[in-house]
PDB file of N, CA and C in Angstrom:
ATOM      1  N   UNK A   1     157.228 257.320  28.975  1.00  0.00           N
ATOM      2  CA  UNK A   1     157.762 257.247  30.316  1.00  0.00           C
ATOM      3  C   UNK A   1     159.119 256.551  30.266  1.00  0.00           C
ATOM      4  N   UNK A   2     159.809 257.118  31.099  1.00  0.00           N
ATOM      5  CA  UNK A   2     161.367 256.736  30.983  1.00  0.00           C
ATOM      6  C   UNK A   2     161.341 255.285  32.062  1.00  0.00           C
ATOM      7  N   UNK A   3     161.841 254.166  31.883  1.00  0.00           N
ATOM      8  CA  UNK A   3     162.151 253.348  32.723  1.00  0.00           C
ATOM      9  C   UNK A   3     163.314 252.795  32.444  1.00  0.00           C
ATOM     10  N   UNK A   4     164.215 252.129  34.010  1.00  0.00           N
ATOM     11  CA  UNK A   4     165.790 252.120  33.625  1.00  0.00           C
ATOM     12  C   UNK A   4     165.423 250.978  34.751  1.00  0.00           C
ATOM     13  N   UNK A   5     166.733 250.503  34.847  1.00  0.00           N
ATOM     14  CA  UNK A   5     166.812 249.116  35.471  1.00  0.00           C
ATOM     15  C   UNK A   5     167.538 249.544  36.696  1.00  0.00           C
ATOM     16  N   UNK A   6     168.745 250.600  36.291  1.00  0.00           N
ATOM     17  CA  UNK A   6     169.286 250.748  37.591  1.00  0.00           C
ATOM     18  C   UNK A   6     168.682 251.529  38.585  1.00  0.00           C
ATOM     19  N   UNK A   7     169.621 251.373  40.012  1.00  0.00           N
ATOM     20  CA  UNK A   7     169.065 251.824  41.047  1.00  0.00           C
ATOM     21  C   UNK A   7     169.539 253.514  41.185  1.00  0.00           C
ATOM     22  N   UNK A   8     167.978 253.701  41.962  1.00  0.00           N
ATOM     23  CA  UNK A   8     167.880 255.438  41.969  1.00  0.00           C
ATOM     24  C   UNK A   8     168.418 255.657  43.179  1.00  0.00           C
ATOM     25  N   UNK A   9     169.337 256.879  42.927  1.00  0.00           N
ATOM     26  CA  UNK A   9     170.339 257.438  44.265  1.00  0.00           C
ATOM     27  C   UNK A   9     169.055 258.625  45.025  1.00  0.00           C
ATOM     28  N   UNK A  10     169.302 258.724  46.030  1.00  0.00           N
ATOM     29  CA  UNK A  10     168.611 259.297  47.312  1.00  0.00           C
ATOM     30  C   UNK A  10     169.128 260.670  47.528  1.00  0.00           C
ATOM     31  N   UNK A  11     170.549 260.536  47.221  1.00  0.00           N
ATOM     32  CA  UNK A  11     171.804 261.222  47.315  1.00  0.00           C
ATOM     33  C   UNK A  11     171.608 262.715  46.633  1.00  0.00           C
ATOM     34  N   UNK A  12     171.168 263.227  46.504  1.00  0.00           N
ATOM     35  CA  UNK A  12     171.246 264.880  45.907  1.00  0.00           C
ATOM     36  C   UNK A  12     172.531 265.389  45.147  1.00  0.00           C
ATOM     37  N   UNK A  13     172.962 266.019  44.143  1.00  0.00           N
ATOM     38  CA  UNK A  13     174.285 266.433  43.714  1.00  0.00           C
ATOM     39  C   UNK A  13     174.590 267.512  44.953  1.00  0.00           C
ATOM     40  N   UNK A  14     174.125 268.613  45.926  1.00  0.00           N
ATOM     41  CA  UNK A  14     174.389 269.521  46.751  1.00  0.00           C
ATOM     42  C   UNK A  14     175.062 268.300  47.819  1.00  0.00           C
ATOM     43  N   UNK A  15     174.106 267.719  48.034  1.00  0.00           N
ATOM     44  CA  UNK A  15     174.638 266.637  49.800  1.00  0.00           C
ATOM     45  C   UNK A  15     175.802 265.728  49.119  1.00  0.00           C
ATOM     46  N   UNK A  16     175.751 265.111  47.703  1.00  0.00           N
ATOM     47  CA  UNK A  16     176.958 264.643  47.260  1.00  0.00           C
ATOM     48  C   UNK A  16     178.790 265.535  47.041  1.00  0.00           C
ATOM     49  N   UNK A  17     178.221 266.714  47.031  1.00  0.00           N
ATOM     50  CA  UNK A  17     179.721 267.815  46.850  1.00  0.00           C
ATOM     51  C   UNK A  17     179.764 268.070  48.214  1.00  0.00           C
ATOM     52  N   UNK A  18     178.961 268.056  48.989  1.00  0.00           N
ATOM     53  CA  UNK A  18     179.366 268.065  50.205  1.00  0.00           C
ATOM     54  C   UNK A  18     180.310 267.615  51.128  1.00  0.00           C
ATOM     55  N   UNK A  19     179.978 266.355  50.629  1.00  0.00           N
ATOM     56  CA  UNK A  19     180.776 264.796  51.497  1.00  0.00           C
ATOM     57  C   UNK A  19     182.041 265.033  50.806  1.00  0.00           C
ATOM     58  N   UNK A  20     181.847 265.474  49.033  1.00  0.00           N
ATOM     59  CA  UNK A  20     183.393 265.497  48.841  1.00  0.00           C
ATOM     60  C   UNK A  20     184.055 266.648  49.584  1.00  0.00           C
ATOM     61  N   UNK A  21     183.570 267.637  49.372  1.00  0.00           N
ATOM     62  CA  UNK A  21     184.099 268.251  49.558  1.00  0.00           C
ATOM     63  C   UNK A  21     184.424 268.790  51.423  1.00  0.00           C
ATOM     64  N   UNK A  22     184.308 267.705  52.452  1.00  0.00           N
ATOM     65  CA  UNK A  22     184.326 267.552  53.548  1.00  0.00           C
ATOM     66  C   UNK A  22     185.247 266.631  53.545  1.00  0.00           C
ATOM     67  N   UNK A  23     185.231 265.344  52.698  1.00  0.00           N
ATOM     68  CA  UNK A  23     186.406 264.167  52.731  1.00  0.00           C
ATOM     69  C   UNK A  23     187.685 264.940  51.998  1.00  0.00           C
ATOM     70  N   UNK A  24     188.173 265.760  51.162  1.00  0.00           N
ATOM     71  CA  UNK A  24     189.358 266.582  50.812  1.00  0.00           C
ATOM     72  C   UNK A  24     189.572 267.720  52.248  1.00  0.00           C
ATOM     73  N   UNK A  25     189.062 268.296  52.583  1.00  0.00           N
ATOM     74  CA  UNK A  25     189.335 269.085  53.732  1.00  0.00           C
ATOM     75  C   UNK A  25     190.473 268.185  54.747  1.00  0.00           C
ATOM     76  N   UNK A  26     189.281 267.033  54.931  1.00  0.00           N
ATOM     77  CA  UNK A  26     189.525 266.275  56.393  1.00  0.00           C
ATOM     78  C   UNK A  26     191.096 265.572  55.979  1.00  0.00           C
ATOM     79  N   UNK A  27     191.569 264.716  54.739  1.00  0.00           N
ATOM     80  CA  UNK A  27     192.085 264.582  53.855  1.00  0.00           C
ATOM     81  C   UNK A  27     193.647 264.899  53.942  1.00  0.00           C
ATOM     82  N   UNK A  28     193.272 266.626  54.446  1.00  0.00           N
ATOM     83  CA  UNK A  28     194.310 267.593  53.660  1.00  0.00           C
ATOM     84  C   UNK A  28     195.180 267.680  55.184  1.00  0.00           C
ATOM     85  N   UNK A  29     193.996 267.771  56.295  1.00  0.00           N
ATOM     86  CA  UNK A  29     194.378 267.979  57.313  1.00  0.00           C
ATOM     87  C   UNK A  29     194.857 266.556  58.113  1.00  0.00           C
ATOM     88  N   UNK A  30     194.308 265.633  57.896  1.00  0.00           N
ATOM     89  CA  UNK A  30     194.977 264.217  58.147  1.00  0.00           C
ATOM     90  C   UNK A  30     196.954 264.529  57.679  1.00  0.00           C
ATOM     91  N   UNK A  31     196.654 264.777  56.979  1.00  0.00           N
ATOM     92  CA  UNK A  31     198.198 264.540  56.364  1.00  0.00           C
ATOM     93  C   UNK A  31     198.743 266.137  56.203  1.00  0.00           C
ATOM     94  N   UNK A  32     198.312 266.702  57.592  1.00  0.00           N
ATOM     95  CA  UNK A  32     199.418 268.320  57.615  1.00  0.00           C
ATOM     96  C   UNK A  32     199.737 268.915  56.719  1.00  0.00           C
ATOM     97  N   UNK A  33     198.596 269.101  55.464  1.00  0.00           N
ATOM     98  CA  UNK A  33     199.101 270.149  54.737  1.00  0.00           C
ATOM     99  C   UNK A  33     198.292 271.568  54.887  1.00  0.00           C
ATOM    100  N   UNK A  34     198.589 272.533  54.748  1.00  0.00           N
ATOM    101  CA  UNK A  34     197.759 274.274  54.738  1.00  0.00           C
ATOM    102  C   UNK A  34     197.288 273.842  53.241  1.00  0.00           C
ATOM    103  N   UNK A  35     196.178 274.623  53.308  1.00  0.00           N
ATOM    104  CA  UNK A  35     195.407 275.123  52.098  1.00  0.00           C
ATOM    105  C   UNK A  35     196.599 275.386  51.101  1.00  0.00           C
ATOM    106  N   UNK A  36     197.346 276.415  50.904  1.00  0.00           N
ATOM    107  CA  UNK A  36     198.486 277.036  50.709  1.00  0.00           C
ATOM    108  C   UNK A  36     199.702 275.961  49.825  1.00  0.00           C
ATOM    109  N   UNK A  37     199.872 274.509  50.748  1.00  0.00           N
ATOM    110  CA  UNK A  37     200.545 273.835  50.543  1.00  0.00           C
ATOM    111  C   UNK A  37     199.718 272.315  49.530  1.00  0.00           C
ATOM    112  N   UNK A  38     198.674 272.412  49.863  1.00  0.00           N
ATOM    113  CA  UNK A  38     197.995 271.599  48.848  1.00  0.00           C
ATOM    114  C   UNK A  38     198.094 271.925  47.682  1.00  0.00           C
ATOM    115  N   UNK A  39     197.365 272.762  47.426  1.00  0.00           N
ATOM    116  CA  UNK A  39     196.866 273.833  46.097  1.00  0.00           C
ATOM    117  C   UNK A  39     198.821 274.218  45.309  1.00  0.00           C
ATOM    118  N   UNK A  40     199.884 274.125  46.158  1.00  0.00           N
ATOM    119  CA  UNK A  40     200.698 274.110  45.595  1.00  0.00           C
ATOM    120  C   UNK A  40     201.290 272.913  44.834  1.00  0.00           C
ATOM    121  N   UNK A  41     200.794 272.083  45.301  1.00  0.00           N
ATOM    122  CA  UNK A  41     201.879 270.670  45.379  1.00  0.00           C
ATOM    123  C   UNK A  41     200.684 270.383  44.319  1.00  0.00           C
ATOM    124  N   UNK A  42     199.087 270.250  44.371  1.00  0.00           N
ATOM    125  CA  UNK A  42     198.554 269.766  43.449  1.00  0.00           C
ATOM    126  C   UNK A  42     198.570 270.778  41.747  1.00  0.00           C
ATOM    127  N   UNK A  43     198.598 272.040  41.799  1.00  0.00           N
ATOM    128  CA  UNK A  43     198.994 272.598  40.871  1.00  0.00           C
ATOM    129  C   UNK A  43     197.788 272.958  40.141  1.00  0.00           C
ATOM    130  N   UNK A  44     197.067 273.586  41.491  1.00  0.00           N
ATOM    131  CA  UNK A  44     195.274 274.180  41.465  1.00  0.00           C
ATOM    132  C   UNK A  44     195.747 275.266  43.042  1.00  0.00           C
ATOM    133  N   UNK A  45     194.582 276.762  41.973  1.00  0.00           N
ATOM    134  CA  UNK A  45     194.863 278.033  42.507  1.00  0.00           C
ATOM    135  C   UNK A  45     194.615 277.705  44.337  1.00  0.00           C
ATOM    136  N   UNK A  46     195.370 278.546  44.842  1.00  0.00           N
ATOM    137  CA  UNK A  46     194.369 279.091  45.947  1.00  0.00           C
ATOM    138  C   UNK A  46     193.030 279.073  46.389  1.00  0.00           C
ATOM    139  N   UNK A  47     192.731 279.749  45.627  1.00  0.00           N
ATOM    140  CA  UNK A  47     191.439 280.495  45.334  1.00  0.00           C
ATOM    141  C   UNK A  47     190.400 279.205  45.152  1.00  0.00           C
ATOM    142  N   UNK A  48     190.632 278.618  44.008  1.00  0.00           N
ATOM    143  CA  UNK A  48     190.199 277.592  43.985  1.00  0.00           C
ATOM    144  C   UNK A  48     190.288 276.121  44.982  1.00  0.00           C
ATOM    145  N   UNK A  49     191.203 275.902  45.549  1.00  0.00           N
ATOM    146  CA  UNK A  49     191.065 275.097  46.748  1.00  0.00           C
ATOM    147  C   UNK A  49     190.186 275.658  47.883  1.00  0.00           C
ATOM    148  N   UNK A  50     190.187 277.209  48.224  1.00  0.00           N
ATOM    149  CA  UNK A  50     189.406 277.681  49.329  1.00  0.00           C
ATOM    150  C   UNK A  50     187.591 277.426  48.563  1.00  0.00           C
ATOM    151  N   UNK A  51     187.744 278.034  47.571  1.00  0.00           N
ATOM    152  CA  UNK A  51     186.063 277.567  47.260  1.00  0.00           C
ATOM    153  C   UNK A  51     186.002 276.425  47.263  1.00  0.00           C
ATOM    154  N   UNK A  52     186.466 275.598  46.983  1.00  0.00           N
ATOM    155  CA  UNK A  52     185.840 274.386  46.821  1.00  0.00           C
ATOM    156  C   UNK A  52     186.231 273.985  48.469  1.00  0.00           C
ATOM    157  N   UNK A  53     186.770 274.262  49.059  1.00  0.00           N
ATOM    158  CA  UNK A  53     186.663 273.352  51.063  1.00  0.00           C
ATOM    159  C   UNK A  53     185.259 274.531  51.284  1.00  0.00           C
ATOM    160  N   UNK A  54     184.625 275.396  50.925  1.00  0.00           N
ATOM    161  CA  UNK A  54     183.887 276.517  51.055  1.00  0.00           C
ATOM    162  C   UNK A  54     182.575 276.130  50.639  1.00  0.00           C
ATOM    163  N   UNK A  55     182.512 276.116  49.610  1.00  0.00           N
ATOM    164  CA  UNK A  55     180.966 275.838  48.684  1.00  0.00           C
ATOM    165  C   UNK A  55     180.899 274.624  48.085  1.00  0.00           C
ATOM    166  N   UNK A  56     182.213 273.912  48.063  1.00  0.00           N
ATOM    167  CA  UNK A  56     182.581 272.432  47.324  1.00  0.00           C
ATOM    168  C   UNK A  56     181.964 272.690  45.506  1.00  0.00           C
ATOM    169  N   UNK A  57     182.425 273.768  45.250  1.00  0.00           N
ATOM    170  CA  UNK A  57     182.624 273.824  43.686  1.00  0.00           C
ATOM    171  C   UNK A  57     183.769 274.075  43.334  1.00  0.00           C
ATOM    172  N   UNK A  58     184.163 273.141  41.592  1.00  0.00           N
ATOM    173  CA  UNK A  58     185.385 272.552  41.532  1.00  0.00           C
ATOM    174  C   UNK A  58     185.243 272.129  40.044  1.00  0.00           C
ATOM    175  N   UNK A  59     186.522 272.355  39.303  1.00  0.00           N
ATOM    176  CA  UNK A  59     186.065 271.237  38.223  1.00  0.00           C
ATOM    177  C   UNK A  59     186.587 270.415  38.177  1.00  0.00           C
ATOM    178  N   UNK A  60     186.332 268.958  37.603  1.00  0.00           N
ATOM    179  CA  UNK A  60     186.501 268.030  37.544  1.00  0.00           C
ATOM    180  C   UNK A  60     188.099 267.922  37.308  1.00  0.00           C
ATOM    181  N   UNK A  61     188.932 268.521  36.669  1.00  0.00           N
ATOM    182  CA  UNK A  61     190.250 268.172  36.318  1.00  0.00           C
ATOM    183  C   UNK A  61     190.665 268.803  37.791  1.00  0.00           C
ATOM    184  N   UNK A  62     190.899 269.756  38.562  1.00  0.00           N
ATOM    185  CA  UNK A  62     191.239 270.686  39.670  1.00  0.00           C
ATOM    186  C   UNK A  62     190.992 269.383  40.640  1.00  0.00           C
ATOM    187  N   UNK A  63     189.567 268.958  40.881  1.00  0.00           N
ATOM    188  CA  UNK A  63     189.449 268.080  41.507  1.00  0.00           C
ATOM    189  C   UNK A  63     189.995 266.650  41.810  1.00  0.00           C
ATOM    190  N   UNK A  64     190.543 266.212  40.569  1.00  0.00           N
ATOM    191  CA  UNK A  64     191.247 264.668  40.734  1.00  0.00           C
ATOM    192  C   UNK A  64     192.566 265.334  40.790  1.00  0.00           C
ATOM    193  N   UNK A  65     193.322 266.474  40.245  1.00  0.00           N
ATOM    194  CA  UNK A  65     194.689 266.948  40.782  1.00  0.00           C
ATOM    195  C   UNK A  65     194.621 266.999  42.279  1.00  0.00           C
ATOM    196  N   UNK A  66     193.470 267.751  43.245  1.00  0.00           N
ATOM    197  CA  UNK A  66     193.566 267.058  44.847  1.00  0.00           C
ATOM    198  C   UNK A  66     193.586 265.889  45.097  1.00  0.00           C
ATOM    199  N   UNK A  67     193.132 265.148  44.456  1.00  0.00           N
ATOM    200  CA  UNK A  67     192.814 263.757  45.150  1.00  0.00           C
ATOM    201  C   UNK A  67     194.084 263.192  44.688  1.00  0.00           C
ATOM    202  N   UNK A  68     195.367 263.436  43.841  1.00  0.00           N
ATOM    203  CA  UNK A  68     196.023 262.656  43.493  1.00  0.00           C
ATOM    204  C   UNK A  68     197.159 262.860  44.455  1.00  0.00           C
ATOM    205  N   UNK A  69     197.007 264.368  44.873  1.00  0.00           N
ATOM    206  CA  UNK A  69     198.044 264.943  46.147  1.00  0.00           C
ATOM    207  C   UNK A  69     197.763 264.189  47.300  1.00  0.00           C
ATOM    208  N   UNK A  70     196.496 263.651  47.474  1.00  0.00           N
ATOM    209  CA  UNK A  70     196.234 263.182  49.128  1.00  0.00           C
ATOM    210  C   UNK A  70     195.757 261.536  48.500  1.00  0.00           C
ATOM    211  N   UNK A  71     196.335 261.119  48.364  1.00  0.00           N
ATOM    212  CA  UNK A  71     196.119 259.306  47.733  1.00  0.00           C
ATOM    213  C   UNK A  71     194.717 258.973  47.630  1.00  0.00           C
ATOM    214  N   UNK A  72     193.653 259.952  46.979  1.00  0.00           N
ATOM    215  CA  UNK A  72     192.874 259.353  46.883  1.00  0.00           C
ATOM    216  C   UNK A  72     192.147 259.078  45.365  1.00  0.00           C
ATOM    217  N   UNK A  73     192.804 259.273  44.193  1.00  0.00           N
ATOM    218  CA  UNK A  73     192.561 259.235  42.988  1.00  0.00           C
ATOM    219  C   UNK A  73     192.537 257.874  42.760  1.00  0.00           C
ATOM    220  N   UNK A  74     193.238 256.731  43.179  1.00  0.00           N
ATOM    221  CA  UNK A  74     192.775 255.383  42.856  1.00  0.00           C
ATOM    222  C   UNK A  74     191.121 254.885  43.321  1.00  0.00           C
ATOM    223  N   UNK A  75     190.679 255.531  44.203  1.00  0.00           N
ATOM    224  CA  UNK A  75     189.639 254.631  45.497  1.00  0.00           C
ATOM    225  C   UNK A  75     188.356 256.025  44.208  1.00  0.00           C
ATOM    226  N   UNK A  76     188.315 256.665  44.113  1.00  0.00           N
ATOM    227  CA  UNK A  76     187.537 257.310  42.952  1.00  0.00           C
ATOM    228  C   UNK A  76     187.341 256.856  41.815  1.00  0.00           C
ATOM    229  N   UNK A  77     188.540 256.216  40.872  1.00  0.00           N
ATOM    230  CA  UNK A  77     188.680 255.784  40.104  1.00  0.00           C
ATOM    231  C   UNK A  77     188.269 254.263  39.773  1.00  0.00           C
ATOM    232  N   UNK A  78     188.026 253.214  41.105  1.00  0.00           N
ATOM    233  CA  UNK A  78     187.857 252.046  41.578  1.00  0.00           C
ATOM    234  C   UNK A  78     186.387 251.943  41.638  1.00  0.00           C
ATOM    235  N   UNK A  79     185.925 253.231  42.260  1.00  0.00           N
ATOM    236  CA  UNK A  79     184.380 253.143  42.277  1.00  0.00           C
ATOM    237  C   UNK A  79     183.495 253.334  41.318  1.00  0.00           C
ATOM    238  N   UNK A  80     184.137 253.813  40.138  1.00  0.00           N
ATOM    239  CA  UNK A  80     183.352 254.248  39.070  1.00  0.00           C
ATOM    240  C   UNK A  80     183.650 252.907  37.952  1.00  0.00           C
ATOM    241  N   UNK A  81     184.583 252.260  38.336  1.00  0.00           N
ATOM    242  CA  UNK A  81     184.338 250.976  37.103  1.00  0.00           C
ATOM    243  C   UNK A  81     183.255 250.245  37.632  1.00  0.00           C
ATOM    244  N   UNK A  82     182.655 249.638  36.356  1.00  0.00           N
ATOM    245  CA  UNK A  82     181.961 248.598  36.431  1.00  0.00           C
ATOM    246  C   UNK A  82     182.190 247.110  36.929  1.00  0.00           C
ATOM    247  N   UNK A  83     181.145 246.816  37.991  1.00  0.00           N
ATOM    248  CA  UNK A  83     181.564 245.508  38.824  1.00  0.00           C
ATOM    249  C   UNK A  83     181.207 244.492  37.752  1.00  0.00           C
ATOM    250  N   UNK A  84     182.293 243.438  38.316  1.00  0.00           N
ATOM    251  CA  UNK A  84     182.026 242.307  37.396  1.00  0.00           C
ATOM    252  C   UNK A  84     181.270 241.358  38.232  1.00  0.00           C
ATOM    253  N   UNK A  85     179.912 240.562  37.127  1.00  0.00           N
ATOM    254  CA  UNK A  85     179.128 239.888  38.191  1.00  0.00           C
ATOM    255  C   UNK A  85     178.991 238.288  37.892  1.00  0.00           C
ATOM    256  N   UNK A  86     179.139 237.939  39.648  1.00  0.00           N
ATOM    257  CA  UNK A  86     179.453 236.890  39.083  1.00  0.00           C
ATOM    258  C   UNK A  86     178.298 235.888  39.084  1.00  0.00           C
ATOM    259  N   UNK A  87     178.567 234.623  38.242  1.00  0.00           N
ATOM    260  CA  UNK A  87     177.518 233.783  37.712  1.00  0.00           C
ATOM    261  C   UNK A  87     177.226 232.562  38.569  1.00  0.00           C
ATOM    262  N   UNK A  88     176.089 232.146  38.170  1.00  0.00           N
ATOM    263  CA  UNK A  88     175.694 230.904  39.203  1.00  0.00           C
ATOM    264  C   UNK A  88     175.708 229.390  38.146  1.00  0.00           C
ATOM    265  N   UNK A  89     175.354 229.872  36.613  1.00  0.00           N
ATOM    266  CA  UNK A  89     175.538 229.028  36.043  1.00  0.00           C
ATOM    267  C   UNK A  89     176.026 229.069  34.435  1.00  0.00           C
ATOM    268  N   UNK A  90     176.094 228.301  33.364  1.00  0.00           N
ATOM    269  CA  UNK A  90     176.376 228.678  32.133  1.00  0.00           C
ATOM    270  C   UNK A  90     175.043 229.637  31.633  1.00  0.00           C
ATOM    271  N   UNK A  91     174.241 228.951  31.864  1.00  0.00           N
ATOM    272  CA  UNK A  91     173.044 229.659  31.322  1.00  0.00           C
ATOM    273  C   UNK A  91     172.955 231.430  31.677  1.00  0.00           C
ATOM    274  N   UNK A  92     173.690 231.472  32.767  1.00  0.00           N
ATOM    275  CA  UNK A  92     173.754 233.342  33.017  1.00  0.00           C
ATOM    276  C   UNK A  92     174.889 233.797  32.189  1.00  0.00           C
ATOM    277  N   UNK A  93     176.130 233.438  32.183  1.00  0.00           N
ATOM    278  CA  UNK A  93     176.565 233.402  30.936  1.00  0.00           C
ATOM    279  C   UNK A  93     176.599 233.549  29.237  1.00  0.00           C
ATOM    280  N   UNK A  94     175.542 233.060  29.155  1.00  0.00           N
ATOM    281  CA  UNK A  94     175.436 232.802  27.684  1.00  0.00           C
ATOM    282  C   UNK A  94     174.563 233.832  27.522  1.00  0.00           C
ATOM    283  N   UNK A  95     173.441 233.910  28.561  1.00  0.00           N
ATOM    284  CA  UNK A  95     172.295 235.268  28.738  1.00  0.00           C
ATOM    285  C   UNK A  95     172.831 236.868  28.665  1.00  0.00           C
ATOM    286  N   UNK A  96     173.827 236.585  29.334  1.00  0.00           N
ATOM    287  CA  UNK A  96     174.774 238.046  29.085  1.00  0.00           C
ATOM    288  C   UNK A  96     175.495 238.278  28.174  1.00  0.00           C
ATOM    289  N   UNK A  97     176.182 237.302  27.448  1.00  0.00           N
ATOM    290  CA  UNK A  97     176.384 237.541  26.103  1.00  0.00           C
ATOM    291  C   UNK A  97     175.658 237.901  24.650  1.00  0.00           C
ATOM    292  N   UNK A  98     174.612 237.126  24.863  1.00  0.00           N
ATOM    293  CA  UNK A  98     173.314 237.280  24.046  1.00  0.00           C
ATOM    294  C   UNK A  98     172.952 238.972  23.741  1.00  0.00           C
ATOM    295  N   UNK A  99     172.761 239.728  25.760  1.00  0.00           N
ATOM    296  CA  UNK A  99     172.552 241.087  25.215  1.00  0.00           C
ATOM    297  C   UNK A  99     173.596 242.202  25.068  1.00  0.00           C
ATOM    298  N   UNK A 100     173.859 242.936  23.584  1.00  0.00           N
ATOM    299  CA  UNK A 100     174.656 243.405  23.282  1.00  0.00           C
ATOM    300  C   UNK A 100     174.480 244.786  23.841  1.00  0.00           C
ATOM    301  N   UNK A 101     175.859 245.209  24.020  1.00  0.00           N
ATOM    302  CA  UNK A 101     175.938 246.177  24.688  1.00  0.00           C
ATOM    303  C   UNK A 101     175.771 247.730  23.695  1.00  0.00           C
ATOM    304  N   UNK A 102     175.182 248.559  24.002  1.00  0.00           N
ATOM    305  CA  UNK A 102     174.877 249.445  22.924  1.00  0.00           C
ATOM    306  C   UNK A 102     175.731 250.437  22.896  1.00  0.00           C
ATOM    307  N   UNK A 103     175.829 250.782  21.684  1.00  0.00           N
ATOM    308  CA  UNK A 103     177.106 251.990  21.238  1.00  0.00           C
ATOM    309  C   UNK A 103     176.328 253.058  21.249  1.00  0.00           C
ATOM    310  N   UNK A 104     175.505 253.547  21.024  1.00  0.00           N
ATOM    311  CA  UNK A 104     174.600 254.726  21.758  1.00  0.00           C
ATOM    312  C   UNK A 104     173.718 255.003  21.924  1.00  0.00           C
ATOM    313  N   UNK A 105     173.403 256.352  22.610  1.00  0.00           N
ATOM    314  CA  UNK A 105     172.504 256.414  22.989  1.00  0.00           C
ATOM    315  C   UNK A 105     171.140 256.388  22.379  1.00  0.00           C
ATOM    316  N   UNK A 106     169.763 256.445  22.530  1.00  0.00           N
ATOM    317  CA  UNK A 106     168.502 256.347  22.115  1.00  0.00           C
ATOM    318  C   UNK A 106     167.607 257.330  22.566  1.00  0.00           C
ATOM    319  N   UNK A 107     167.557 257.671  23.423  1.00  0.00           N
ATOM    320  CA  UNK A 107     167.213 258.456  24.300  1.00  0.00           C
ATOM    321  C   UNK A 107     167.298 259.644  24.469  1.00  0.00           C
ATOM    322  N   UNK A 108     166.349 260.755  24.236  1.00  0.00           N
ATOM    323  CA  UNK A 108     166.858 262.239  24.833  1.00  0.00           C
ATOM    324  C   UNK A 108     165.846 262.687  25.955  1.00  0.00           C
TER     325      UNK A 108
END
């Protein structure tokens, strides 16, 4: 049995491309650009900007080229580092140093 420490998302990958792909729409139109004029300036097809405001499929490189056109590639990039946590005493400290961080995986 698989057990993990972190917390389990609720979140679905369909209802997650969703939101993105509802926050780039809203995004595009906040800041007056056409479909047309995004997809130009970010340097991703047509075609591909309409599917993805459409079905919100996208690949990952296409996708942070939008977000870098409409300022949102930092606040993506911000959320995916790891928070630093902070301590109450030496002893949490020294406890987190103790466990080493693993170079790979174990697990299939």
């Amino acid at each position: 049995m698989f057990r993990s420490n972190t917390m389990i998302s609720l979140m679905t990958v369909s209802a997650a491309q969703e939101q993105l792909r509802s926050y780039v729409k809203s995004k595009r139109l906040a800041v007056g650009l056409t479909q047309e004029g995004l997809s130009i300036r970010a340097g991703v097809s047509l075609a591909t900007l309409r599917k993805f405001e459409h079905k919100g499929v996208i690949s990952l490189e296409s996708f942070l080229k939008l977000l870098l056109v409409l300022d949102g590639l930092d606040s993506i990039i911000k959320a995916t580092q790891v928070q630093q946590k902070s301590f109450k005493s030496i002893d949490e400290v020294l406890q987190v140093n103790e466990k080493k961080q693993p170079k790979r995986g174990w697990r299939t």
